[in-house]
C-alpha atoms as a PDB file:
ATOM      1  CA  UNK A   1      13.087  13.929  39.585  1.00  0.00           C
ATOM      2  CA  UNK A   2      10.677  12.054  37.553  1.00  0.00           C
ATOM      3  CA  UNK A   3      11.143  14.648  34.314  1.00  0.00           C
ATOM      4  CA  UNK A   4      15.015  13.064  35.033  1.00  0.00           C
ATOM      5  CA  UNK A   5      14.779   9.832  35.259  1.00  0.00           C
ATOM      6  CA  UNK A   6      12.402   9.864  31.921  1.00  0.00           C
ATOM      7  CA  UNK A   7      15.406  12.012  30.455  1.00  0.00           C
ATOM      8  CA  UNK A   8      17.814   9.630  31.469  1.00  0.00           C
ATOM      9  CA  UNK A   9      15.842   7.051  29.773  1.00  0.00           C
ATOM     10  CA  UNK A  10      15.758   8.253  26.443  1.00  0.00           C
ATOM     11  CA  UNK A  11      18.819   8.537  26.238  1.00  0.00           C
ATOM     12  CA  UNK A  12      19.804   5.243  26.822  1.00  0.00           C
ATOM     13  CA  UNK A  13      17.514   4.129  24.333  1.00  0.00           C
ATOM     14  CA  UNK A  14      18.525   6.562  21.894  1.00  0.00           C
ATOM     15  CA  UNK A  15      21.941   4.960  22.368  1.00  0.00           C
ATOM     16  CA  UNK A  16      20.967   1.476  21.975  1.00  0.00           C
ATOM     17  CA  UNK A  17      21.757   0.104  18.444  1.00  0.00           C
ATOM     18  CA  UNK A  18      18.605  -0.693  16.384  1.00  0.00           C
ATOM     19  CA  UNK A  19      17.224  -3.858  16.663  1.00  0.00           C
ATOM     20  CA  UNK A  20      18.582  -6.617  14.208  1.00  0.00           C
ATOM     21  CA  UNK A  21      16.393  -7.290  11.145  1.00  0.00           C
ATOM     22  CA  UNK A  22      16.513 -10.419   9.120  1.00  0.00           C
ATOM     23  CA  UNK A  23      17.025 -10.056   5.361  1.00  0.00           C
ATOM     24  CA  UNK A  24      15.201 -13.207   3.219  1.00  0.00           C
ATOM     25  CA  UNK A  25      18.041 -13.692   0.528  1.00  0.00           C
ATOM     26  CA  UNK A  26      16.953 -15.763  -2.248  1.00  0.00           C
ATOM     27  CA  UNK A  27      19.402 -18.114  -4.395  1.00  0.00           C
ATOM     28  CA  UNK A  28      19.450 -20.953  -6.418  1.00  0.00           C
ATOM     29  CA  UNK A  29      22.104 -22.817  -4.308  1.00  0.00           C
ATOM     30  CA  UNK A  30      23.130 -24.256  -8.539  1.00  0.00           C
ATOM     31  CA  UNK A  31      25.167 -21.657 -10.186  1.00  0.00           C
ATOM     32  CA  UNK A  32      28.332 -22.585  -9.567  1.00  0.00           C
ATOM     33  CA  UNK A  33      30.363 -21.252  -8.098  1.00  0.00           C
ATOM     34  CA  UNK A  34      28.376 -18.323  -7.355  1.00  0.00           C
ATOM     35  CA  UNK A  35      26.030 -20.077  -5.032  1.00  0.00           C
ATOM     36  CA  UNK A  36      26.365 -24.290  -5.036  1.00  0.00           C
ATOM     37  CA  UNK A  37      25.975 -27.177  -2.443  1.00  0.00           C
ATOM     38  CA  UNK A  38      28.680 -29.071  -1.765  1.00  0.00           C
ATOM     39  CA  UNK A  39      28.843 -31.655   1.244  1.00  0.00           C
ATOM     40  CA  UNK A  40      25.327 -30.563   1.877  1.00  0.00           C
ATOM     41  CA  UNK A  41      26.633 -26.960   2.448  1.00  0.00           C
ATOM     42  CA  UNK A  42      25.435 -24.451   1.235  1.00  0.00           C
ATOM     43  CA  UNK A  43      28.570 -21.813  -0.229  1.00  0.00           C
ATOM     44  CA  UNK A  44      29.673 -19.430  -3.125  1.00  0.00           C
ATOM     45  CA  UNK A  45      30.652 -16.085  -3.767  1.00  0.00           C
ATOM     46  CA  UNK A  46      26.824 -14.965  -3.118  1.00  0.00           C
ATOM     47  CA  UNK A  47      26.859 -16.755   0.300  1.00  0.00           C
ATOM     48  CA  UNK A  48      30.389 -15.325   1.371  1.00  0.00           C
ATOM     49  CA  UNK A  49      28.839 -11.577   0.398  1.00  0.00           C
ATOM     50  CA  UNK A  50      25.712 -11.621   1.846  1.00  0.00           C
ATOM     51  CA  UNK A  51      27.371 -12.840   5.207  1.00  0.00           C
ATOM     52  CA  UNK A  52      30.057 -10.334   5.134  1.00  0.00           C
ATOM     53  CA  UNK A  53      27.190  -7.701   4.373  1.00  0.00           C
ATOM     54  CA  UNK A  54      25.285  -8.580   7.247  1.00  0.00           C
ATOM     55  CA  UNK A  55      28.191  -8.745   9.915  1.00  0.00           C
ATOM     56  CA  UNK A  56      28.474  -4.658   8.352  1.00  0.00           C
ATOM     57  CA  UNK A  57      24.904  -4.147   9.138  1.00  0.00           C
ATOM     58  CA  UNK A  58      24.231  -6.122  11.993  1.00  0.00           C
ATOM     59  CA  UNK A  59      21.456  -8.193  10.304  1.00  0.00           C
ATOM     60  CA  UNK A  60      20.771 -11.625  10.170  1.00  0.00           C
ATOM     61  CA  UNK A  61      21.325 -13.498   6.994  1.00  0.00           C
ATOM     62  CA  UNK A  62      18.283 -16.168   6.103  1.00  0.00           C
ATOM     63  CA  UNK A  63      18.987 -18.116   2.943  1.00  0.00           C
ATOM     64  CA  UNK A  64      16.111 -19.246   0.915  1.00  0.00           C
ATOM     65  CA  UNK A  65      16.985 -21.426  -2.226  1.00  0.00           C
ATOM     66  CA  UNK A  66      15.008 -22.421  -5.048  1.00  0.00           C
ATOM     67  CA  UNK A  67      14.708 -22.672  -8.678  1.00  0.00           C
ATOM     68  CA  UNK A  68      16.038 -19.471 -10.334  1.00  0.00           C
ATOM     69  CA  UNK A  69      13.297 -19.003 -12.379  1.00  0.00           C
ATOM     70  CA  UNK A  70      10.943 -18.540  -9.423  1.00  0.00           C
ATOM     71  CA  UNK A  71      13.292 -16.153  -7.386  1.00  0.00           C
ATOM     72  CA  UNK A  72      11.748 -13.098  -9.143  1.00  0.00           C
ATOM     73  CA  UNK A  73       8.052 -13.944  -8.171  1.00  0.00           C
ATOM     74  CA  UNK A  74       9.222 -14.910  -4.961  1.00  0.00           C
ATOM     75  CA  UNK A  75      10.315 -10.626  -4.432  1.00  0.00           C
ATOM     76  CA  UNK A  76       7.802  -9.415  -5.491  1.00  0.00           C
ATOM     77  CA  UNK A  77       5.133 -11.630  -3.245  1.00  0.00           C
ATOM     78  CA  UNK A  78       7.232 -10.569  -0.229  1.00  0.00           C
ATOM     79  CA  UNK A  79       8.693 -14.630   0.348  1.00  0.00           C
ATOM     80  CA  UNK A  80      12.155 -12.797  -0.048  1.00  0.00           C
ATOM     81  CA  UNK A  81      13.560  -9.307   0.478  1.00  0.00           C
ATOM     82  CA  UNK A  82      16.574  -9.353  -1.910  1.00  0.00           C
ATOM     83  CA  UNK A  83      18.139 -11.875  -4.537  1.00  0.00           C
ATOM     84  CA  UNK A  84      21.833 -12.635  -4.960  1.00  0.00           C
ATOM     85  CA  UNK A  85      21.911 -15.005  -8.069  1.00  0.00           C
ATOM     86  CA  UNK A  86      24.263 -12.703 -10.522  1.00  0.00           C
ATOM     87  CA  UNK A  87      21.058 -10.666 -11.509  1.00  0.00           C
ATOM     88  CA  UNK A  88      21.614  -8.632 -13.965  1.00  0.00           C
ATOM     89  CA  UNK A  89      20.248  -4.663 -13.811  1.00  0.00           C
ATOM     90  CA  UNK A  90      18.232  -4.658 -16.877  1.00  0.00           C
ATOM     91  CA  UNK A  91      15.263  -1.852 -17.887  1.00  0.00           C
ATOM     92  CA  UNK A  92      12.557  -3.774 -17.129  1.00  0.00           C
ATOM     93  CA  UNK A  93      13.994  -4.811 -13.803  1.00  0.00           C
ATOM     94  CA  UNK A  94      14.334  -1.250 -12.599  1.00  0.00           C
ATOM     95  CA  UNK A  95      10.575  -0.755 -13.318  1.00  0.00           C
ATOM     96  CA  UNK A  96       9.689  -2.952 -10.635  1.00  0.00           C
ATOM     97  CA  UNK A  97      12.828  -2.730  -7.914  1.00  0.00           C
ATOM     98  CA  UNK A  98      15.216  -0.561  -6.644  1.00  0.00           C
ATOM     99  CA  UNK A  99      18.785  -1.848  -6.874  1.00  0.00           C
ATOM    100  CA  UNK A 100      22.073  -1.558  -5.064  1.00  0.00           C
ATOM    101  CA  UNK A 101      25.329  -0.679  -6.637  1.00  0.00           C
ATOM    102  CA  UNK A 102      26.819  -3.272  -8.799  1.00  0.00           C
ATOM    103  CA  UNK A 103      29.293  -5.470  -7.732  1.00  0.00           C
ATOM    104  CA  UNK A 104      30.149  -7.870 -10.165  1.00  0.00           C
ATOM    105  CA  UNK A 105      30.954  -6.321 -13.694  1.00  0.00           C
ATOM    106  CA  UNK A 106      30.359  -9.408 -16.763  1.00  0.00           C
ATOM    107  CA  UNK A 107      29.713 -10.477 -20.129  1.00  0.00           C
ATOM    108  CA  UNK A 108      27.628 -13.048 -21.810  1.00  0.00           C
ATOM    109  CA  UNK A 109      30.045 -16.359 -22.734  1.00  0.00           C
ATOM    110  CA  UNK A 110      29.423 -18.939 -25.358  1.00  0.00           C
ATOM    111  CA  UNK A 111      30.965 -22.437 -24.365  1.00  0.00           C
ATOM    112  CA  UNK A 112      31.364 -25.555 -26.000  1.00  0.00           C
ATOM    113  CA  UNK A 113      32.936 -28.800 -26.176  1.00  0.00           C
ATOM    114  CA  UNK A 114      36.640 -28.990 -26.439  1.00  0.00           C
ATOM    115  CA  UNK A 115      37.552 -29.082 -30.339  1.00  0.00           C
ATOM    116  CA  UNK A 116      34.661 -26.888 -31.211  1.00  0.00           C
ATOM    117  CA  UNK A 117      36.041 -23.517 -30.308  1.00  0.00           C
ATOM    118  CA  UNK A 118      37.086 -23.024 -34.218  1.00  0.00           C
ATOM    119  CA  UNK A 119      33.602 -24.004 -35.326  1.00  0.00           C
ATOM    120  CA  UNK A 120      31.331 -22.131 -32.573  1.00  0.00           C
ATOM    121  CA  UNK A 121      33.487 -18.959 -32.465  1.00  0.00           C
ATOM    122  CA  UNK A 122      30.759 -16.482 -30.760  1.00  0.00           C
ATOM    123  CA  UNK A 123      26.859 -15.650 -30.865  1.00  0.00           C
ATOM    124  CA  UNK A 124      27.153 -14.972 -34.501  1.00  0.00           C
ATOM    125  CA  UNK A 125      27.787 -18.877 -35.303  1.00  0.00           C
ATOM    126  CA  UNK A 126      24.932 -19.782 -32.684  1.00  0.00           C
ATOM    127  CA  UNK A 127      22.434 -20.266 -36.047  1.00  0.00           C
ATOM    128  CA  UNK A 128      21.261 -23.802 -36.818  1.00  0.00           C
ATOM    129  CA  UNK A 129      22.678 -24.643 -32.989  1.00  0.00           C
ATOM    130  CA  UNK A 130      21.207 -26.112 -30.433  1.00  0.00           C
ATOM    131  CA  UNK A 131      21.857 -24.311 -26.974  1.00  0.00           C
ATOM    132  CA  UNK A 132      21.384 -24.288 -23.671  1.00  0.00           C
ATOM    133  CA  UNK A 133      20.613 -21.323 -21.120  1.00  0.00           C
ATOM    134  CA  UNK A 134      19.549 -20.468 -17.340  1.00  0.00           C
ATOM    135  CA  UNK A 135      16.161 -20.627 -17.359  1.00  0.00           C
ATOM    136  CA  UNK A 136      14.795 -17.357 -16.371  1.00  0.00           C
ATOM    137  CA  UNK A 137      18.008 -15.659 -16.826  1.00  0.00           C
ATOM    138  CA  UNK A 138      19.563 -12.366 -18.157  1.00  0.00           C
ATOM    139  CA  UNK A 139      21.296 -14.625 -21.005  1.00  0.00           C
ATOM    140  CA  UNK A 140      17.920 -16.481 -22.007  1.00  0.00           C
ATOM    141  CA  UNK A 141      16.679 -12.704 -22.815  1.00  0.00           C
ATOM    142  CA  UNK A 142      20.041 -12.431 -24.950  1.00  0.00           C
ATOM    143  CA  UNK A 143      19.553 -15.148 -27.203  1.00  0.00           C
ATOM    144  CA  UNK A 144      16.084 -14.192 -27.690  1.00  0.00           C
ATOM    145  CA  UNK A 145      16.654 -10.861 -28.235  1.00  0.00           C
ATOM    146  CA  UNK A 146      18.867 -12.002 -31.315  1.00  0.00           C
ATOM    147  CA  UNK A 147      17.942 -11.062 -34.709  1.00  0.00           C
ATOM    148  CA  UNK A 148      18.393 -14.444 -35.467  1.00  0.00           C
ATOM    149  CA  UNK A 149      16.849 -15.962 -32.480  1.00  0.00           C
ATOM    150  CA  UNK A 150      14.291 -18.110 -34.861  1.00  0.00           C
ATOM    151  CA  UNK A 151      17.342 -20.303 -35.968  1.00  0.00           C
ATOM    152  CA  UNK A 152      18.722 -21.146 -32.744  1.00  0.00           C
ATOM    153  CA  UNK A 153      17.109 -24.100 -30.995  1.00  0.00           C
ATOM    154  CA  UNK A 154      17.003 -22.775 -26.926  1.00  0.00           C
ATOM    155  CA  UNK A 155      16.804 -25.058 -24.530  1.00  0.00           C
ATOM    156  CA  UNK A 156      16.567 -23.962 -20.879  1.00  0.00           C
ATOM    157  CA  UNK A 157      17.870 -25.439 -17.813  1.00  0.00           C
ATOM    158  CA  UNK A 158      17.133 -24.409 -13.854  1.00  0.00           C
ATOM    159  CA  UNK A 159      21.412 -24.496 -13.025  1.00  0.00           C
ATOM    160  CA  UNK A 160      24.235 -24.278 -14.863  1.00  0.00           C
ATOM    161  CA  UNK A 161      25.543 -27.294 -13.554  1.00  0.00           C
ATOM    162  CA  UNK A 162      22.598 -28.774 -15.957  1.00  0.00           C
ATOM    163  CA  UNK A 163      23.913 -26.964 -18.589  1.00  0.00           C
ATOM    164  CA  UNK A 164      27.209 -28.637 -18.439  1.00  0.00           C
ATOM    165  CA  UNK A 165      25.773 -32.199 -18.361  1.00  0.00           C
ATOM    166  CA  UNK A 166      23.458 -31.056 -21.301  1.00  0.00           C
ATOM    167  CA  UNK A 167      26.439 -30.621 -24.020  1.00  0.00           C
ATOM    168  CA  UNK A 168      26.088 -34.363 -24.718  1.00  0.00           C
ATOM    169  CA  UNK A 169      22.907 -32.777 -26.163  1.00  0.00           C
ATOM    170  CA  UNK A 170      23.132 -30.171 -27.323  1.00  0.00           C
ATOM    171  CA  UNK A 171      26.241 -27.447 -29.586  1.00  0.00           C
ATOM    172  CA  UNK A 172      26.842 -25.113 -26.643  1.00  0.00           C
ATOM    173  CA  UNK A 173      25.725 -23.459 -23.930  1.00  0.00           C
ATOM    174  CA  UNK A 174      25.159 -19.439 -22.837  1.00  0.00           C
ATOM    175  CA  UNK A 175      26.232 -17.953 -19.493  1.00  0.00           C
ATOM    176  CA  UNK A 176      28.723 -15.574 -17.543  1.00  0.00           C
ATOM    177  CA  UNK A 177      32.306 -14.880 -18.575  1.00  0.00           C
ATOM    178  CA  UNK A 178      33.214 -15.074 -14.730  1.00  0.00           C
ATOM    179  CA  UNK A 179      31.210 -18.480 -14.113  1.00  0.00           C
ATOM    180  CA  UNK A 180      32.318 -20.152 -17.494  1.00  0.00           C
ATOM    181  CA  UNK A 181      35.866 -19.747 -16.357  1.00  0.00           C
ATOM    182  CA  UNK A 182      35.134 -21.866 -13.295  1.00  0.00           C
ATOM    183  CA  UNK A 183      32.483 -24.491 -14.498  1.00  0.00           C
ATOM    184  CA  UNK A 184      35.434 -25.587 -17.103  1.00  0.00           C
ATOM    185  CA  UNK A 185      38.268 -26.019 -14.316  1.00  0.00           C
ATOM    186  CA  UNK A 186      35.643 -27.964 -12.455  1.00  0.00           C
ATOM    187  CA  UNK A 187      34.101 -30.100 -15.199  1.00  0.00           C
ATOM    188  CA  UNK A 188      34.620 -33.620 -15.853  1.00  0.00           C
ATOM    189  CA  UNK A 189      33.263 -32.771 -19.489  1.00  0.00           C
ATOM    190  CA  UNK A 190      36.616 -31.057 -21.752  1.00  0.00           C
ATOM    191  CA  UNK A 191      34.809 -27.688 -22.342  1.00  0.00           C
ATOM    192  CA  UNK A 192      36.600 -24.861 -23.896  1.00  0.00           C
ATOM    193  CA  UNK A 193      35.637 -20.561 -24.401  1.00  0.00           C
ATOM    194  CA  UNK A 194      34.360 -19.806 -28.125  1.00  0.00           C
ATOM    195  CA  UNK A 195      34.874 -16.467 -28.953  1.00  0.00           C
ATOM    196  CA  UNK A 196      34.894 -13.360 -27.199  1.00  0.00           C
ATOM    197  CA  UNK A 197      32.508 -12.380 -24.331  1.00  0.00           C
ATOM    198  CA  UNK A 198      29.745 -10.338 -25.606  1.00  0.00           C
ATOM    199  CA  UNK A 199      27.242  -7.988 -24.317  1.00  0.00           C
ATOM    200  CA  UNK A 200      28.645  -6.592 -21.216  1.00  0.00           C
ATOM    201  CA  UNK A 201      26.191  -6.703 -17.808  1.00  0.00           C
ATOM    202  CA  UNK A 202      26.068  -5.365 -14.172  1.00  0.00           C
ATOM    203  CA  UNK A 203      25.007  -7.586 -11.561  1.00  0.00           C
ATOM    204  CA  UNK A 204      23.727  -6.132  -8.486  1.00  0.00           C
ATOM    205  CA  UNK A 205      20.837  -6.965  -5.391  1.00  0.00           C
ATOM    206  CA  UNK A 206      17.374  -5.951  -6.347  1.00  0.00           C
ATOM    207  CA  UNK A 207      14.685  -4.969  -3.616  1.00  0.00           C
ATOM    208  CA  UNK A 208      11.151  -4.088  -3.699  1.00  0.00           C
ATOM    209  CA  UNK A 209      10.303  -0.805  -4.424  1.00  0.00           C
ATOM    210  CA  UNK A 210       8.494   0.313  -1.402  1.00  0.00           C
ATOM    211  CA  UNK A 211       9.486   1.890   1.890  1.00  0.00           C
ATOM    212  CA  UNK A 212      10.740  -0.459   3.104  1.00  0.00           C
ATOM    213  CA  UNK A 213      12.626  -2.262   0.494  1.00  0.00           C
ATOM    214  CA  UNK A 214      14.387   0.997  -0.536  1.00  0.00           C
ATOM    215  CA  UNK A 215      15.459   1.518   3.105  1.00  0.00           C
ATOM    216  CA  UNK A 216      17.063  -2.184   3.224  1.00  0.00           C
ATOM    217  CA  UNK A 217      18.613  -1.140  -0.019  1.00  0.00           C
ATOM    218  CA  UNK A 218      20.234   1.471   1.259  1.00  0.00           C
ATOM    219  CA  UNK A 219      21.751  -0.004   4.559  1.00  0.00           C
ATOM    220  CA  UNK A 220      22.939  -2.840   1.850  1.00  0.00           C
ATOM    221  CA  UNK A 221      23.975  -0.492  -0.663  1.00  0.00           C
ATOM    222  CA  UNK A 222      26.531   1.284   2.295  1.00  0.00           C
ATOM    223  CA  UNK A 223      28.014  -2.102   3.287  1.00  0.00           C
ATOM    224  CA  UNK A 224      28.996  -2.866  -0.112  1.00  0.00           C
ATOM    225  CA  UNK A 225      30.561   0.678  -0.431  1.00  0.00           C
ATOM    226  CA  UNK A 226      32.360  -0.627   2.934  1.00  0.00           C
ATOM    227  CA  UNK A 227      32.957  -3.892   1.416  1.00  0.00           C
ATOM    228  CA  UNK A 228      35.118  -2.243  -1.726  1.00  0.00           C
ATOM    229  CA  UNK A 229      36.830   0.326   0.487  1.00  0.00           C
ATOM    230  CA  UNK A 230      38.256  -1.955   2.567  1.00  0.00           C
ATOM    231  CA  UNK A 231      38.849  -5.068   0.152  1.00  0.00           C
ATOM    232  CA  UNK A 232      36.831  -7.137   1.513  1.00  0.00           C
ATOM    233  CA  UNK A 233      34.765  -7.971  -1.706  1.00  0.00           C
ATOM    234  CA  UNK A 234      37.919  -8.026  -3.892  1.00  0.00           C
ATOM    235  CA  UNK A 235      38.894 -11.247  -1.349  1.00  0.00           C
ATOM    236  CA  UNK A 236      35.958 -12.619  -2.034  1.00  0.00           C
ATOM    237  CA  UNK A 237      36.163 -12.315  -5.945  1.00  0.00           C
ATOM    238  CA  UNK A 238      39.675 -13.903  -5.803  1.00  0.00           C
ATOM    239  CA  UNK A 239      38.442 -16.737  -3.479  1.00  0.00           C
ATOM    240  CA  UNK A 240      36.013 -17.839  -5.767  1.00  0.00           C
ATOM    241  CA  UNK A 241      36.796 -16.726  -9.316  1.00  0.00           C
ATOM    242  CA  UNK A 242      40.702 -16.226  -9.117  1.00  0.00           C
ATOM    243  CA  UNK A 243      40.334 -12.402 -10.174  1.00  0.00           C
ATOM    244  CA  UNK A 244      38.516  -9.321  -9.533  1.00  0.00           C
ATOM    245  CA  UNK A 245      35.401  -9.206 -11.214  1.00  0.00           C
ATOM    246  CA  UNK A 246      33.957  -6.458  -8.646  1.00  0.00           C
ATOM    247  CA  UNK A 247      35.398  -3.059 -10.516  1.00  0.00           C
ATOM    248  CA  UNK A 248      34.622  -2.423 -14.248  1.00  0.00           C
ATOM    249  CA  UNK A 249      37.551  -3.819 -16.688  1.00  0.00           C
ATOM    250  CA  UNK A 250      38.759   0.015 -17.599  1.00  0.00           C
ATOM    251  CA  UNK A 251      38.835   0.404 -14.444  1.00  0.00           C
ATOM    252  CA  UNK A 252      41.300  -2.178 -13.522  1.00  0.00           C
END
């Protein structure tokens, strides 16, 4: 009887689901329209993922905002356990964390003030300018990478809703095709593309590389195959950035 009822019980709790965790998701709650605050609420195409991931995983979403440029520290000292910002998969990034599949596919945008589009017509025409960039970001490491990054003035801001303000200051500023798009629709500032985006990136959700990091990024990684499969995350592209940004363009 007893080697029954002990039976009995592990079977039940073999059947039991496993135990909600709590993912720490780090944002800047200033990249519009990404992840933004509006009527002291915090929303965005970041927000709307990371909640639909977590009702496919059963975990709990925690939101933890902050300046951009601090979200990387705050991985790697274990304050978060994942960052959805637009962060770009880069070399050095994949030396320190494991990442999930993409799911937004971009480029690097130049915009500028209304008028100025024939002027400031792409990186190229960035020399002598003064310009401003996400502090921290994939596109800061752009510009600097340039070959002519000594004759561009870079000035960095902590959103790109600083950015915007900042073109009564400075020639033009640097961030994603997808976000450009929307932070001109939404500006009170007459802001216009200049040239072609440039520089194509992946942005995807980084975790520490340890145990278990990589075994978060893998229940994470298997929602967002769940999220494309069954359109979920191409809703959520056309609620926020009136397209689907979640596939590669050739493969559109």
């Amino acid at each position: 009887m007893r080697k029954t009822i002990l039976t009995a019980i592990l079977a039940v709790t073999t059947a039991l689901p496993a135990a909600a965790e709590t993912i720490r998701v780090g944002m800047s709650g200033s990249y519009f329209p990404f992840t933004f605050t509006r009527a002291d609420e915090l929303q965005g195409f970041e927000v709307d993922l990371m909640n639909a991931i977590g009702e496919e995983t059963g975990d709990d979403i925690e939101f933890v905002t902050m300046s951009f440029s601090g979200l990387i520290g705050a991985l790697e000292s274990n304050r978060i356990d994942t960052i959805a910002n637009q962060i770009t998969i880069t070399p050095e990034r994949e030396e320190k964390f494991v990442f999930t599949q993409p799911y937004v596919y971009d480029g690097a945008q130049v915009v500028v003030k209304a008028g100025n589009e024939d002027e400031i017509t792409g990186p190229e025409s960035l020399k002598g300018r003064t310009v401003a960039v996400n502090l921290g970001s994939n596109f800061e490491e752009l510009l600097r990478d340039l070959p002519y990054a000594d004759q561009i003035d870079i000035r960095t801001y902590d959103s790109n809703i600083e950015q915007d303000t900042a073109l009564g200051r400075v020639d033009a500023f640097v961030m994603d095709r997808v976000s450009s798009a929307q932070v001109i629709k939404e500006s009170p500032l007459p802001l216009a593309l200049a040239g072609q985006p440039f520089d194509e990136i992946r942005n995807a959700l980084p975790f520490r590389d340890d145990e278990a990091g990589r075994a978060m990024r893998d229940r994470v990684d298997a929602a967002i195959t769940t999220l494309k499969e069954n359109g979920t995350l191409a809703e959520i592209s056309q609620k926020w950035l009136d397209s689907d940004v979640t596939v590669p363009a050739d493969a559109e």
